[in-house]
N, C-alpha and C. Protein backbone atom coordinates (compact mmCIF):
# COMPACT_ATOMS: atom_id res chain seq x y z
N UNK A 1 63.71 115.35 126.35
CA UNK A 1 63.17 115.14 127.66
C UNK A 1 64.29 114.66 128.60
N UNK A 2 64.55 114.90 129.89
CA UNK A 2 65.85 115.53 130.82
C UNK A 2 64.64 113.66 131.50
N UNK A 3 65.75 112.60 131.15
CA UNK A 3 65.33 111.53 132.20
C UNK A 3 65.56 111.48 133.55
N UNK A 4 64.18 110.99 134.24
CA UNK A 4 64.18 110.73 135.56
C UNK A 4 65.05 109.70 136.43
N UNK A 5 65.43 110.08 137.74
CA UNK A 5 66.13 108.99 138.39
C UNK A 5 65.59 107.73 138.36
N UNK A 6 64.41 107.42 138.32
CA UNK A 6 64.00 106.09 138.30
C UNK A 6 64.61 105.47 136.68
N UNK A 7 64.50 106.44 135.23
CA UNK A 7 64.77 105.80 134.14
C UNK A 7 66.34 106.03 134.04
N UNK A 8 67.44 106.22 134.86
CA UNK A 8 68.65 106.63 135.22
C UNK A 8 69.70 104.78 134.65
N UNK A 9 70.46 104.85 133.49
CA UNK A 9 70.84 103.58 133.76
C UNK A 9 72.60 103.71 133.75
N UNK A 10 73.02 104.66 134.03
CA UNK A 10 74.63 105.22 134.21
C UNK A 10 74.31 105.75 135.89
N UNK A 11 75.24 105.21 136.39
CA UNK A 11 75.80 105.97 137.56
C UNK A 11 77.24 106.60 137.48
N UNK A 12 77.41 107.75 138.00
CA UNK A 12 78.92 107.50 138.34
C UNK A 12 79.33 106.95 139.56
N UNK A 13 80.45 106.36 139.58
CA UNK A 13 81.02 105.63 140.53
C UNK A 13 82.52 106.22 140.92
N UNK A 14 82.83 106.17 141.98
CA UNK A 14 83.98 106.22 143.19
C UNK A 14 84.14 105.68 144.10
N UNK A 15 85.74 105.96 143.82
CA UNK A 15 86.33 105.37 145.34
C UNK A 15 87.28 106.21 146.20
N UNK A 16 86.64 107.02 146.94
CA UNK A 16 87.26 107.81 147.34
C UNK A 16 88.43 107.35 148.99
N UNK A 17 89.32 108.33 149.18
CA UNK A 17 90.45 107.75 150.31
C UNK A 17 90.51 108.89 151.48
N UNK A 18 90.23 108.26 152.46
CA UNK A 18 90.46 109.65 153.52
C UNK A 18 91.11 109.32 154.71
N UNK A 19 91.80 109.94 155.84
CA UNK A 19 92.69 109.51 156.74
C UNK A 19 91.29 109.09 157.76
N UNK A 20 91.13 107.66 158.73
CA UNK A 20 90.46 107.60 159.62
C UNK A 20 90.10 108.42 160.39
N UNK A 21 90.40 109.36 160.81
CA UNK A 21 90.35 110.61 161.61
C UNK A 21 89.22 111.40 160.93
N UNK A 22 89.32 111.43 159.87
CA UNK A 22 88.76 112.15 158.93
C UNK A 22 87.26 111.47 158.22
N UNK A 23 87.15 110.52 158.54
CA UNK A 23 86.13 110.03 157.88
C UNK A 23 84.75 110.19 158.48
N UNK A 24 84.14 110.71 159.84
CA UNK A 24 83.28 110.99 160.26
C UNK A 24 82.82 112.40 159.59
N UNK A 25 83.64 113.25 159.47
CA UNK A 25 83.23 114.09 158.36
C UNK A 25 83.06 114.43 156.95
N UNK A 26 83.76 113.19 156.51
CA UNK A 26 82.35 112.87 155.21
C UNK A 26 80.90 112.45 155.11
N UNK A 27 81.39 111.32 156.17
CA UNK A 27 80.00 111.02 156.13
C UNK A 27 78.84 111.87 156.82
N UNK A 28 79.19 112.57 157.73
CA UNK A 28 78.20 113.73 158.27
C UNK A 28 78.20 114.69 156.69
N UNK A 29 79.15 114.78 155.90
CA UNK A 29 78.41 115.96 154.86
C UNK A 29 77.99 115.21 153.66
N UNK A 30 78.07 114.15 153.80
CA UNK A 30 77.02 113.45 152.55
C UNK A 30 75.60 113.41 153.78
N UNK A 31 75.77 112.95 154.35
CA UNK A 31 74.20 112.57 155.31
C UNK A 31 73.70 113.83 154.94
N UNK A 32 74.40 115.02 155.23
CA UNK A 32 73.71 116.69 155.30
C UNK A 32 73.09 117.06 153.97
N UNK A 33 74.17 116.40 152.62
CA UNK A 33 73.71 116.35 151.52
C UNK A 33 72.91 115.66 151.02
N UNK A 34 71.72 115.07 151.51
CA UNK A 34 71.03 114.06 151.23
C UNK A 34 70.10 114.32 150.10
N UNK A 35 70.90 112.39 149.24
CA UNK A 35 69.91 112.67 147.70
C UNK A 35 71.02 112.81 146.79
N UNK A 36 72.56 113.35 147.49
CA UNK A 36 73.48 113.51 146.56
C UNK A 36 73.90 112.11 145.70
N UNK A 37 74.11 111.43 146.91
CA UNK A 37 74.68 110.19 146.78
C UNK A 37 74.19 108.91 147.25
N UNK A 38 74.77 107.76 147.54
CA UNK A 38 75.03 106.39 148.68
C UNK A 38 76.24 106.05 148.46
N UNK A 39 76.92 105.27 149.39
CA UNK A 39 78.06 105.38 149.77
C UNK A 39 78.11 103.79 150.84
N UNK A 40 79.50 103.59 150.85
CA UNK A 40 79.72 102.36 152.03
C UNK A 40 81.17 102.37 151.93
N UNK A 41 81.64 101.93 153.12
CA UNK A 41 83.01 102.06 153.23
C UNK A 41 83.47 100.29 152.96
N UNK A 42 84.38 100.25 152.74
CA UNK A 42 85.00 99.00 152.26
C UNK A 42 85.43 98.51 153.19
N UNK A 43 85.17 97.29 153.61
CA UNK A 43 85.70 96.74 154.56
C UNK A 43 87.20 96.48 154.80
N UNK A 44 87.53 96.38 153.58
CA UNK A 44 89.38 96.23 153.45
C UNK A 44 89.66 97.16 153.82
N UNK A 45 89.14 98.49 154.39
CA UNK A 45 89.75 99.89 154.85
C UNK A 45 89.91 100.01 156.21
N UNK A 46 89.04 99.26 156.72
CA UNK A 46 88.54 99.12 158.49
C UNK A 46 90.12 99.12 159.09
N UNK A 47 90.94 98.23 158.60
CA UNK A 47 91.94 98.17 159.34
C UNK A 47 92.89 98.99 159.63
N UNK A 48 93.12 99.97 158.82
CA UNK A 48 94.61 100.84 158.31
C UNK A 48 94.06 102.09 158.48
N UNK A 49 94.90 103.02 158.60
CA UNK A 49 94.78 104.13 159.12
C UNK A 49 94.13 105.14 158.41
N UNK A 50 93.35 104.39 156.95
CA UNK A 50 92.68 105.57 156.43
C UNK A 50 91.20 104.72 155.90
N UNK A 51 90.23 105.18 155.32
CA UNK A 51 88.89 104.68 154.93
C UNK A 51 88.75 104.83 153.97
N UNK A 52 88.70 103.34 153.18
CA UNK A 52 88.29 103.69 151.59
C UNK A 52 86.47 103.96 151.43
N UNK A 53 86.02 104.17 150.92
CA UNK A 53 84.56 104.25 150.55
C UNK A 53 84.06 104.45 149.28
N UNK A 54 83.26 103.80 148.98
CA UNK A 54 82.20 103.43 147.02
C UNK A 54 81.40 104.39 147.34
N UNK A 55 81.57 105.66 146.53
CA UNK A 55 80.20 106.26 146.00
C UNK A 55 79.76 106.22 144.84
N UNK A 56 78.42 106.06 144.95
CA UNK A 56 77.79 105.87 143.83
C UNK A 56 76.72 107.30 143.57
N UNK A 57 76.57 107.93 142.43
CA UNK A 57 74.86 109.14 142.17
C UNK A 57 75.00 108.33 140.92
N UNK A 58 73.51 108.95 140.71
CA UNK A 58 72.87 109.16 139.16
C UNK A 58 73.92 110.10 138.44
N UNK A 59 73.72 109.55 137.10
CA UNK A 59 74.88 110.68 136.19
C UNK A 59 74.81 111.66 136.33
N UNK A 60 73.54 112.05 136.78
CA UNK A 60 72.75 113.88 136.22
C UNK A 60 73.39 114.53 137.49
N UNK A 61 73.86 113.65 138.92
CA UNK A 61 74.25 114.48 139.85
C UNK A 61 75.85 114.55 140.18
N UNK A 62 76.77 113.94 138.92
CA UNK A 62 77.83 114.10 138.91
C UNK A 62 78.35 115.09 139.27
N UNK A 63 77.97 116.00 138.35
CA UNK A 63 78.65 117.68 138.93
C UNK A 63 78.72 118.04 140.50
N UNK A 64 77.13 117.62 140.59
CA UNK A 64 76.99 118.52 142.05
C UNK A 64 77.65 117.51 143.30
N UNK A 65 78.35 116.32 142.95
CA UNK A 65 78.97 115.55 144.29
C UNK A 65 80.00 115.60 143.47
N UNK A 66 80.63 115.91 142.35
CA UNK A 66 82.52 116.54 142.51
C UNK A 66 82.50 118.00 142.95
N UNK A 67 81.69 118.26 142.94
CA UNK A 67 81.82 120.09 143.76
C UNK A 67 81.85 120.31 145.28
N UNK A 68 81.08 118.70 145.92
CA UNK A 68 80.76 118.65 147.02
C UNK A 68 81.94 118.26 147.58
N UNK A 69 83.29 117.22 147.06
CA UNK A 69 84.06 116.40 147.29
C UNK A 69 84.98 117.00 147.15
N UNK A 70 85.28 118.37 145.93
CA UNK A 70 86.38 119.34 145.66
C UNK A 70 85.89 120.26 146.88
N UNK A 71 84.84 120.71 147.69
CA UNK A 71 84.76 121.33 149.03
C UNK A 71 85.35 120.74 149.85
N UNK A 72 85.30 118.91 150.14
CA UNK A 72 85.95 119.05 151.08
C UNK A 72 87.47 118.52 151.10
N UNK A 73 88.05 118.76 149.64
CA UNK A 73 89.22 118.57 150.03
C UNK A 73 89.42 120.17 150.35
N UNK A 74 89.08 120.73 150.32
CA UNK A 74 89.84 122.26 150.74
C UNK A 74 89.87 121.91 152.71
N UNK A 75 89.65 121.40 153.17
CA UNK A 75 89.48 121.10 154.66
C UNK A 75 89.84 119.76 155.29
N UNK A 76 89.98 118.80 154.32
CA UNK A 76 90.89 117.54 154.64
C UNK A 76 91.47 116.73 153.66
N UNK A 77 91.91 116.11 153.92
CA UNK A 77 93.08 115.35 152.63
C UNK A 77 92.25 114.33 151.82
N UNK A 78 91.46 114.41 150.92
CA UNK A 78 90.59 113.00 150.22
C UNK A 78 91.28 113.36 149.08
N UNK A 79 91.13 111.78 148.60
CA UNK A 79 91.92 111.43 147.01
C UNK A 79 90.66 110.82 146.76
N UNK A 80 90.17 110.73 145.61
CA UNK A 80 89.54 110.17 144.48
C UNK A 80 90.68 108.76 143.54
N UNK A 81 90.58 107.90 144.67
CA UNK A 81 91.72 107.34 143.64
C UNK A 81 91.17 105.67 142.86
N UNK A 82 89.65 106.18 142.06
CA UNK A 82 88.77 105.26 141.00
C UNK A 82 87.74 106.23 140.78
N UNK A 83 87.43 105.95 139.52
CA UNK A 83 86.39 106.68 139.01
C UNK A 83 86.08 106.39 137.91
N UNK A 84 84.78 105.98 137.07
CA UNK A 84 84.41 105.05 136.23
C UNK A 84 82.55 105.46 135.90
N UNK A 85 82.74 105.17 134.99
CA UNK A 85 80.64 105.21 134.43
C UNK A 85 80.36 103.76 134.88
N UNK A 86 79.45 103.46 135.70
CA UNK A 86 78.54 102.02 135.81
C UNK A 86 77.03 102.15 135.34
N UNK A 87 77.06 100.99 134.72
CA UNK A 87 75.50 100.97 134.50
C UNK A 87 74.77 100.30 135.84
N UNK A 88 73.56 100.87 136.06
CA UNK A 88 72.76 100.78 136.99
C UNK A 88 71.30 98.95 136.43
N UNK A 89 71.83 98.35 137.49
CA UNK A 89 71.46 97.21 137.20
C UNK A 89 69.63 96.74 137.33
């Protein structure tokens, strides 16, 4: 039996890096993708010229938000630079 998001106790987790310039269009294509993910930008990023941000999905939607995130590096510069299994509390 394929468990439900509610019985979900792995997330994957990231921290993805993008130039400030650039960060309104992630977040417009996660908003568009809605359900993929949640997300928040780090406040330690606010200052410097690029935006760090925590995403978090359910395990089961791993695939489909590194496919979403390998799209948009073809169109702007994001690094993935953390990535880790969390358990969901």
């Amino acid at each position: 039996m394929t468990p439900t998001y509610q019985e979900t106790k792995q997330l994957y987790y990231c921290i993805l890096r993008m130039p400030k310039d650039d960060a309104y269009f992630v977040y417009f294509t996660f908003e568009s993708n809605e359900g993929i993910c949640f997300y928040s930008t780090l406040d330690e990023s606010l200052k410097g010229q690029y935006r760090d941000m925590e995403v978090r999905c359910p395990i089961e939607m791993k695939g489909p938000l590194l496919e979403l995130i390998s799209r948009l590096q073809t169109e702007i510069r994001l690094d993935i630079i953390e990535e880790k299994i969390i358990q969901d509390a």
